[in-house]
Protein backbone atom coordinates (compact mmCIF):
# COMPACT_ATOMS: atom_id res chain seq x y z
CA UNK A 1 0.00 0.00 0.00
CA UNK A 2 1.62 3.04 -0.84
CA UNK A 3 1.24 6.36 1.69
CA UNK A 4 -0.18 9.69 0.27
CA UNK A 5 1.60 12.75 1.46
CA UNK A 6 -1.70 14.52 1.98
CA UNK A 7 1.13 18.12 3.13
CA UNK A 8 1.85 18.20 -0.51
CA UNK A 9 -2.01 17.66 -1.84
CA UNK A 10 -3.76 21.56 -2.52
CA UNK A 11 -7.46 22.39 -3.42
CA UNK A 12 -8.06 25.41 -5.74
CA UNK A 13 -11.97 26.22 -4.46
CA UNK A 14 -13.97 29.01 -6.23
CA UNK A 15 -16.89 30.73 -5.31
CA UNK A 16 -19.07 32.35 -7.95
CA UNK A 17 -21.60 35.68 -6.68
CA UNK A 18 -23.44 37.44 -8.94
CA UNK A 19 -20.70 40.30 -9.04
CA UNK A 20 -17.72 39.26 -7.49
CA UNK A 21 -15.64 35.41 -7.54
CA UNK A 22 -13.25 34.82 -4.70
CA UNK A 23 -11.05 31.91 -5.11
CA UNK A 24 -8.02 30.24 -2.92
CA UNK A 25 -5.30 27.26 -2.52
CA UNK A 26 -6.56 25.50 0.16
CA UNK A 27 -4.23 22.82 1.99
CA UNK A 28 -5.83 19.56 3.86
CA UNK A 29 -5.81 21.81 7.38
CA UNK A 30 -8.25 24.02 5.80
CA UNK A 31 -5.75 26.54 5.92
CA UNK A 32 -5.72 29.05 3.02
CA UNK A 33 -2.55 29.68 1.08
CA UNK A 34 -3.33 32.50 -1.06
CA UNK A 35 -6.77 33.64 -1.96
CA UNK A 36 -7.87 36.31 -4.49
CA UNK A 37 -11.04 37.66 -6.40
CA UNK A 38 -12.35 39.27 -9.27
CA UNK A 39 -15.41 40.45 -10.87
CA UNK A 40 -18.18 38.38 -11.84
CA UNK A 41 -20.26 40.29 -13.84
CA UNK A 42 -17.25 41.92 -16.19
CA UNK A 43 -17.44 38.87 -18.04
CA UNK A 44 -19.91 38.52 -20.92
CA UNK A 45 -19.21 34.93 -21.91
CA UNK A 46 -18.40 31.89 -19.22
CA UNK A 47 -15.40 31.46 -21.69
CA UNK A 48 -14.15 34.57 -21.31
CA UNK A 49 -14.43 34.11 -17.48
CA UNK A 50 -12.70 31.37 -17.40
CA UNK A 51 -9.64 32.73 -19.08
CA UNK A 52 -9.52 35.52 -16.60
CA UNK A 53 -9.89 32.78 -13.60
CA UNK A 54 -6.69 31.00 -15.51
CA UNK A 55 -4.66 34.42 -16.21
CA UNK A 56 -4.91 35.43 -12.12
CA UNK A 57 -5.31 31.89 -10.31
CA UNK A 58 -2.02 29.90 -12.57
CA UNK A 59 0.25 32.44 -10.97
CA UNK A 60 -0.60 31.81 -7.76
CA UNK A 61 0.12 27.81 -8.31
CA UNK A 62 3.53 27.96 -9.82
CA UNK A 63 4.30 30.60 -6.87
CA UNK A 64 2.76 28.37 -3.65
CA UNK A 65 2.21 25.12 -4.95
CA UNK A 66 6.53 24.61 -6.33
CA UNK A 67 6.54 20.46 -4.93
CA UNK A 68 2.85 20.28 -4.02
CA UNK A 69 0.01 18.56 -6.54
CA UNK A 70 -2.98 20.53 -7.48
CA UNK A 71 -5.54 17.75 -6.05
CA UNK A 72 -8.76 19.45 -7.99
CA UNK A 73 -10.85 22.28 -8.60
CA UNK A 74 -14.25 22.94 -6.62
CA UNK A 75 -16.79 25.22 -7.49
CA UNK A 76 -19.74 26.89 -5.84
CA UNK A 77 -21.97 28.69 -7.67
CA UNK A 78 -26.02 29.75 -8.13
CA UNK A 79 -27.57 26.98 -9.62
CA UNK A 80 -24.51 24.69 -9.94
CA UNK A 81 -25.39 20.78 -10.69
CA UNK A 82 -23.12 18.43 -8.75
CA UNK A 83 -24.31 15.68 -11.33
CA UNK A 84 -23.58 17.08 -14.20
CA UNK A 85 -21.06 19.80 -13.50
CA UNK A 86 -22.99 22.45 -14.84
CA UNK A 87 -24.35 25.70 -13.99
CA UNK A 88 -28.13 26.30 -14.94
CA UNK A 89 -30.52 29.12 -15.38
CA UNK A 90 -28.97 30.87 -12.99
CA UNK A 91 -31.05 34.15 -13.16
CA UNK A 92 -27.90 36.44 -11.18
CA UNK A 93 -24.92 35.70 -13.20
CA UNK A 94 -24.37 36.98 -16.75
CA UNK A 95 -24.19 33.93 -18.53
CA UNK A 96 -27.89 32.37 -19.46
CA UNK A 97 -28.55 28.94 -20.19
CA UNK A 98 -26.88 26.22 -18.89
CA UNK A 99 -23.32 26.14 -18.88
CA UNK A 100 -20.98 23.16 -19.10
CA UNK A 101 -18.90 25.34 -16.19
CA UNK A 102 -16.87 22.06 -15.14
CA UNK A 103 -15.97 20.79 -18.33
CA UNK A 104 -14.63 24.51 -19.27
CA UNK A 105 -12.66 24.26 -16.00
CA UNK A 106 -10.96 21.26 -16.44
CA UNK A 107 -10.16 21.88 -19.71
CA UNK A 108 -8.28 25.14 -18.93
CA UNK A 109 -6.31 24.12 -15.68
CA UNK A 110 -6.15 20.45 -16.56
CA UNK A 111 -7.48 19.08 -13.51
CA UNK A 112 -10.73 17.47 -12.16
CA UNK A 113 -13.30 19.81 -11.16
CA UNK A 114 -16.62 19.54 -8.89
CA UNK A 115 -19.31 21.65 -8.64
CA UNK A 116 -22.39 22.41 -5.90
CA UNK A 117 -24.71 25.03 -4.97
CA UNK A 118 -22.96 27.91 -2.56
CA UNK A 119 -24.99 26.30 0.33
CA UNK A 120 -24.23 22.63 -0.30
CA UNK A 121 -20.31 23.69 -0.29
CA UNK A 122 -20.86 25.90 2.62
CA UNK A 123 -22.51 22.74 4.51
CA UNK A 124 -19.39 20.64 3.16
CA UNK A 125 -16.87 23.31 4.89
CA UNK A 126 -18.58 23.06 8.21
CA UNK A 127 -18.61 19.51 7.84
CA UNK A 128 -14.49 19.17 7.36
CA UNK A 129 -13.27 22.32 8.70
CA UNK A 130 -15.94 23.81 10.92
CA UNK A 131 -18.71 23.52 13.10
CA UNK A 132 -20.09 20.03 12.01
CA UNK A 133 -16.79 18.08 12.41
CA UNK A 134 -18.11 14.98 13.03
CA UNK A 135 -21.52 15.07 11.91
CA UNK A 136 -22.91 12.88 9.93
CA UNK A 137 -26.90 14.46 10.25
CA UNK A 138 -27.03 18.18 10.45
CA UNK A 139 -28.97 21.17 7.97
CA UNK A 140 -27.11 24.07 7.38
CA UNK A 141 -29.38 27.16 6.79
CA UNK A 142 -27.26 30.89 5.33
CA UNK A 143 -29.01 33.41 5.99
CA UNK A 144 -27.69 36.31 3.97
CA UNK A 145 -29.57 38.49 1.15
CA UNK A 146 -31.44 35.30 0.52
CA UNK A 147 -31.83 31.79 2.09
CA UNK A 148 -29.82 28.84 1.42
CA UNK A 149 -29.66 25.59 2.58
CA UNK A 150 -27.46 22.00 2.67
CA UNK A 151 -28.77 18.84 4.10
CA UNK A 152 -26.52 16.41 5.10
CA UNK A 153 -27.77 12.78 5.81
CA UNK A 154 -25.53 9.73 6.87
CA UNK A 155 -22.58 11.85 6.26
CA UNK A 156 -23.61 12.81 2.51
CA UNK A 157 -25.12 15.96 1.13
CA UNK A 158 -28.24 15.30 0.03
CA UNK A 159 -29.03 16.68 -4.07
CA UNK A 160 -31.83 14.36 -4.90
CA UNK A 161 -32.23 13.35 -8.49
CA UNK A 162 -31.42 16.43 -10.23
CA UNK A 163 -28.66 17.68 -8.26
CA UNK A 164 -30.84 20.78 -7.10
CA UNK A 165 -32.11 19.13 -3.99
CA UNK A 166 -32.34 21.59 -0.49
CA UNK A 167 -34.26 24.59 -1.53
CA UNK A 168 -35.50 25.16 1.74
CA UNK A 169 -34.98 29.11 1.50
CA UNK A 170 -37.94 28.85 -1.35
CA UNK A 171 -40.51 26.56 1.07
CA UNK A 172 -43.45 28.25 1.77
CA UNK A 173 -43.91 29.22 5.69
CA UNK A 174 -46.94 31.70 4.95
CA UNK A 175 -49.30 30.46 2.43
CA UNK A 176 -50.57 33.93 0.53
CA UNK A 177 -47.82 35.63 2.17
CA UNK A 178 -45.06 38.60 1.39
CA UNK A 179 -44.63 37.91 -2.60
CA UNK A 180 -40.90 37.19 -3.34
CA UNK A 181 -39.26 39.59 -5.21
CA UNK A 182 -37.90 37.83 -7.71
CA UNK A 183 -39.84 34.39 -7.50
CA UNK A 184 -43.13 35.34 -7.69
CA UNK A 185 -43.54 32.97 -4.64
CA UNK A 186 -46.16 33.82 -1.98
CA UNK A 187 -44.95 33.40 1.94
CA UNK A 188 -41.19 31.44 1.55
CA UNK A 189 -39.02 31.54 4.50
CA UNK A 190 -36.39 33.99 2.10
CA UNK A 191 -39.21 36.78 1.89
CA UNK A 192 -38.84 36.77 5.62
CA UNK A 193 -36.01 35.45 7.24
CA UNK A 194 -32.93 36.92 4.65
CA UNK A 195 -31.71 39.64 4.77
CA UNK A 196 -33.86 41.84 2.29
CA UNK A 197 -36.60 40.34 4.22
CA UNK A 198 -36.18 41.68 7.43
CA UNK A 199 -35.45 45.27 5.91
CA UNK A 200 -39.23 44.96 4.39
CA UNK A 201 -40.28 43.74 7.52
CA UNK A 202 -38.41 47.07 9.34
CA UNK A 203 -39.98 49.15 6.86
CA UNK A 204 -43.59 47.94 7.35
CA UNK A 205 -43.28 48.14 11.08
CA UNK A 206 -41.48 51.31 11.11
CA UNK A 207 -44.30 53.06 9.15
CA UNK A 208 -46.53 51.56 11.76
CA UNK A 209 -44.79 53.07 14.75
CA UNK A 210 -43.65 56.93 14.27
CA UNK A 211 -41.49 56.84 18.17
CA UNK A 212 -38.89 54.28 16.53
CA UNK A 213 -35.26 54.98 16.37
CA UNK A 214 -35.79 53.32 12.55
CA UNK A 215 -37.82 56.52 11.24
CA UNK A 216 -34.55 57.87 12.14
CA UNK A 217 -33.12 56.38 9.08
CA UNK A 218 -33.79 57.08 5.17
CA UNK A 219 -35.78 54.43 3.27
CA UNK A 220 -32.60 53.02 1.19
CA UNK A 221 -30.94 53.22 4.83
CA UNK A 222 -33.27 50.13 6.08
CA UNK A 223 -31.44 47.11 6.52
CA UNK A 224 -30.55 43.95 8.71
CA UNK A 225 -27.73 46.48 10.14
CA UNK A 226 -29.51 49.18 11.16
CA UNK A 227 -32.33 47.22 12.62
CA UNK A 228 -29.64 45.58 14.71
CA UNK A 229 -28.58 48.86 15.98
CA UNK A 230 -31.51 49.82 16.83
CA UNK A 231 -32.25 46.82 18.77
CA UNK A 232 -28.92 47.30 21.02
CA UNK A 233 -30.46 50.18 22.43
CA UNK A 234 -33.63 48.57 23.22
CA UNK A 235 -35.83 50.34 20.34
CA UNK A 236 -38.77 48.31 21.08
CA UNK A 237 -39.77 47.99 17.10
CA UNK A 238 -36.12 46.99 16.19
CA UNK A 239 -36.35 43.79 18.74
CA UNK A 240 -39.66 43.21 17.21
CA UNK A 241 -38.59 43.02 13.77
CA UNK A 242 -35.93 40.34 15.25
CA UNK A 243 -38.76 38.25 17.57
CA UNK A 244 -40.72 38.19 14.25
CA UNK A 245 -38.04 37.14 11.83
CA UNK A 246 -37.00 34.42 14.37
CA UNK A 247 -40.58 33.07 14.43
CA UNK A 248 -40.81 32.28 11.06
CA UNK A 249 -37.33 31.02 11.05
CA UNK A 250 -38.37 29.25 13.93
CA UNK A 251 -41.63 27.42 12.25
CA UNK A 252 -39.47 26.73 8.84
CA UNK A 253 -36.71 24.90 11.01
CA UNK A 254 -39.52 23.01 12.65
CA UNK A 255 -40.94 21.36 9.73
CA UNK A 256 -36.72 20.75 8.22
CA UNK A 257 -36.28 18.78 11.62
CA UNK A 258 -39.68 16.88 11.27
CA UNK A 259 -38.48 15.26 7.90
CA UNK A 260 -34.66 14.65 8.32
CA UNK A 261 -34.20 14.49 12.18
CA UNK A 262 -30.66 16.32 12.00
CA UNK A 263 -28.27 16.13 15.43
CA UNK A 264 -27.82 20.20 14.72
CA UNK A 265 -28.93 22.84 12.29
CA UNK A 266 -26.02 25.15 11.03
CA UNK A 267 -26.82 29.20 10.94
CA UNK A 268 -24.42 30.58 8.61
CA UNK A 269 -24.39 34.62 7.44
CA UNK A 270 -25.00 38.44 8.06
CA UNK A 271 -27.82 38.24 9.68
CA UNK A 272 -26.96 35.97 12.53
CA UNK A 273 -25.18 38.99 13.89
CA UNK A 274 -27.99 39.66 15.14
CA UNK A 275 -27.32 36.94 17.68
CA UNK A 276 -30.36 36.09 20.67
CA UNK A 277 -32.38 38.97 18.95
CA UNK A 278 -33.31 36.20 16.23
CA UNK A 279 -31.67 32.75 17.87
CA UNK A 280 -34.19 33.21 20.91
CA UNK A 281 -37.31 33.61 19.30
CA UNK A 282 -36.10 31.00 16.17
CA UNK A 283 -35.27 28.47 19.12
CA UNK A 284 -38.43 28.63 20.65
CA UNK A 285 -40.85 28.83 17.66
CA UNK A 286 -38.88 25.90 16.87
CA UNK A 287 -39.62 23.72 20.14
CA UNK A 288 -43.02 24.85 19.85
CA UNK A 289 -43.98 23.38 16.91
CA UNK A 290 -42.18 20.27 17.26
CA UNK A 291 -43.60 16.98 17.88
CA UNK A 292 -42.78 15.78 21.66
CA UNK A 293 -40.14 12.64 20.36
CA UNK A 294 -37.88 15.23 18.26
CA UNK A 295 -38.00 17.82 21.15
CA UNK A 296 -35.02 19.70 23.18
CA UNK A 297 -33.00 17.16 20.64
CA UNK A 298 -31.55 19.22 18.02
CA UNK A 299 -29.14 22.22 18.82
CA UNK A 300 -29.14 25.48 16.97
CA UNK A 301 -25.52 26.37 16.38
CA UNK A 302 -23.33 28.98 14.59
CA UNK A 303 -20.90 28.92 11.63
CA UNK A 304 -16.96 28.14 13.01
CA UNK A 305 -15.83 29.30 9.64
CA UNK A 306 -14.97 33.16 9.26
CA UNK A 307 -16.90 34.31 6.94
CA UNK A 308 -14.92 36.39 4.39
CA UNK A 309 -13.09 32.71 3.61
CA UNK A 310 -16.01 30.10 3.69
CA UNK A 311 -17.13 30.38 0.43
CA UNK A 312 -13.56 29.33 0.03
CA UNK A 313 -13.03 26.73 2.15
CA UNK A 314 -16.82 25.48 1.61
CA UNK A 315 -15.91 24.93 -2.52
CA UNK A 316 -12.71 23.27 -1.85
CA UNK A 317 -14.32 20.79 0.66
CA UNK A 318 -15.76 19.67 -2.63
CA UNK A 319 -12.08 18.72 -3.90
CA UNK A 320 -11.74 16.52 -0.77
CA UNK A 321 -15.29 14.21 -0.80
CA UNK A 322 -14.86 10.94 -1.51
């Protein structure tokens, strides 16, 4: 049997937004080597994207990676299939259609490549560098300007039979509720518990309430920022926006537990600053609505991984599954 020097194995993992792509050498530690970015949106064809990815990231290899092997490549991005390694109909990138994205990849840097939603990979990270180190049941819910989610079952992410499984964000926790913005959708859990849902929850409440530190703000001011502010110095209105928020979080995470009976659900992005503003009421509405055999059994717990380098570390985890 021969013995793998895993010190001399690196990821490259990408992460693709809708205007900017970071990207990084990862080693088996989880340890970043050099990272970068650049923008997404600059880039009119996925061809032409790639080429810019090669002309900035090759660099970077012959400079850190002199002795080490370039294990693989992985990707996460809107819309990504792990299946086919493809990204499809993603409606915030620049690129329509679907896109062979991993072939393209592997054809430029000569080396496998693996792809996944951003949510999957960001469950993946927590799963082998964070949080969920040795977990083999857990959901992992990011909660930024929308709602993402990974489910992990038996130690495996789950993508169904499409490779888009774990839309939770898009579930429905208010039937003929707030209409999504860009869905359509009436009452998901992203009209409410993201980001740009709790700043048109502030505004609606705000309206309601002339005394509130909020009406202090401008309209375009209105966000999961300010709100928190506000709520540190006990504007009544602020901490309701929160209690609110959490509830609905709350009842969503309910129903994930009833189905997949995870040991832990993962909250991952900007607005779990907010801390026991939203974790209190989220926790509760939770218990609540359980059944009595899954109660007081699951534990609501926090992202380990800093979050300017998850993306990172979350799309290299890919590099690493077996």
């Amino acid at each position: 049997m021969s013995v793998v020097d895993l010190s001399k194995q690196v990821a490259l993992g990408i992460d693709i937004g809708g205007t900017n792509t970071k990207f990084g050498l990862v080693n088996h530690r989880g340890e970043i080597l050099i990272k970068g970015s650049l923008p997404t949106d600059q880039y009119s064809t996925p061809e032409a994207f790639v080429d810019a990815l090669h002309e900035q990231i090759q660099p970077m290899i012959d400079e850190h990676c002199e002795g080490k092997k370039i294990e693989g490549i992985g990707v996460g991005a809107p819309n990504a299939n792990y299946y086919r390694g493809t990204i499809e109909l993603a409606p915030n990138l620049p690129w329509k259609g679907v896109i062979n994205f991993a072939d393209l990849m592997t054809a430029k840097f000569n080396s496998p490549c693996k792809m996944t939603n951003d949510a999957n990979a960001a469950a993946l990270g927590e799963m082998m560098y964070g949080a969920a180190r040795g977990m083999k049941d857990f959901i992992m819910i990011t909660l930024g300007t929308g709602v993402g989610s990974g489910i992990v079952s038996s130690g495996h992410l789950i993508y169904g039979h499409d490779g888009f499984a774990g839309e939770l964000g898009h579930t429905i926790v208010k039937p003929g509720g707030r209409k999504h913005w860009s869905t359509g959708s009436e009452g998901s859990l992203e009209a409410y518990a993201s980001a740009t849902g709790i700043a048109i929850t502030a505004k609606k409440m705000r309206a309601e309430f002339p005394d509130s530190m909020l009406n202090q703000y401008p309209e375009e001011a209105i966000n999961s920022k300010t709100v928190h502010e506000c709520a540190l110095k006990e504007d009544p209105v602020a901490v309701e926006v929160f209690r609110y928020t959490g509830q609905k979080l709350g009842e969503a995470l309910a129903n994930f537990v009833m189905f997949s009976s995870p040991e832990a659900i993962l909250l991952f992005g900007g607005v779990i600053k907010a801390g026991d503003f939203i974790l209190k009421p989220a926790k509760l509405h939770m218990e609540r609505n359980l059944l009595p055999i899954f109660r007081n059994k699951v534990r609501l717990v926090f992202s380990e991984l800093d979050e300017a380098d998850a993306a990172i570390l979350g799309a290299s985890a890919l590099v690493w599954e077996k």
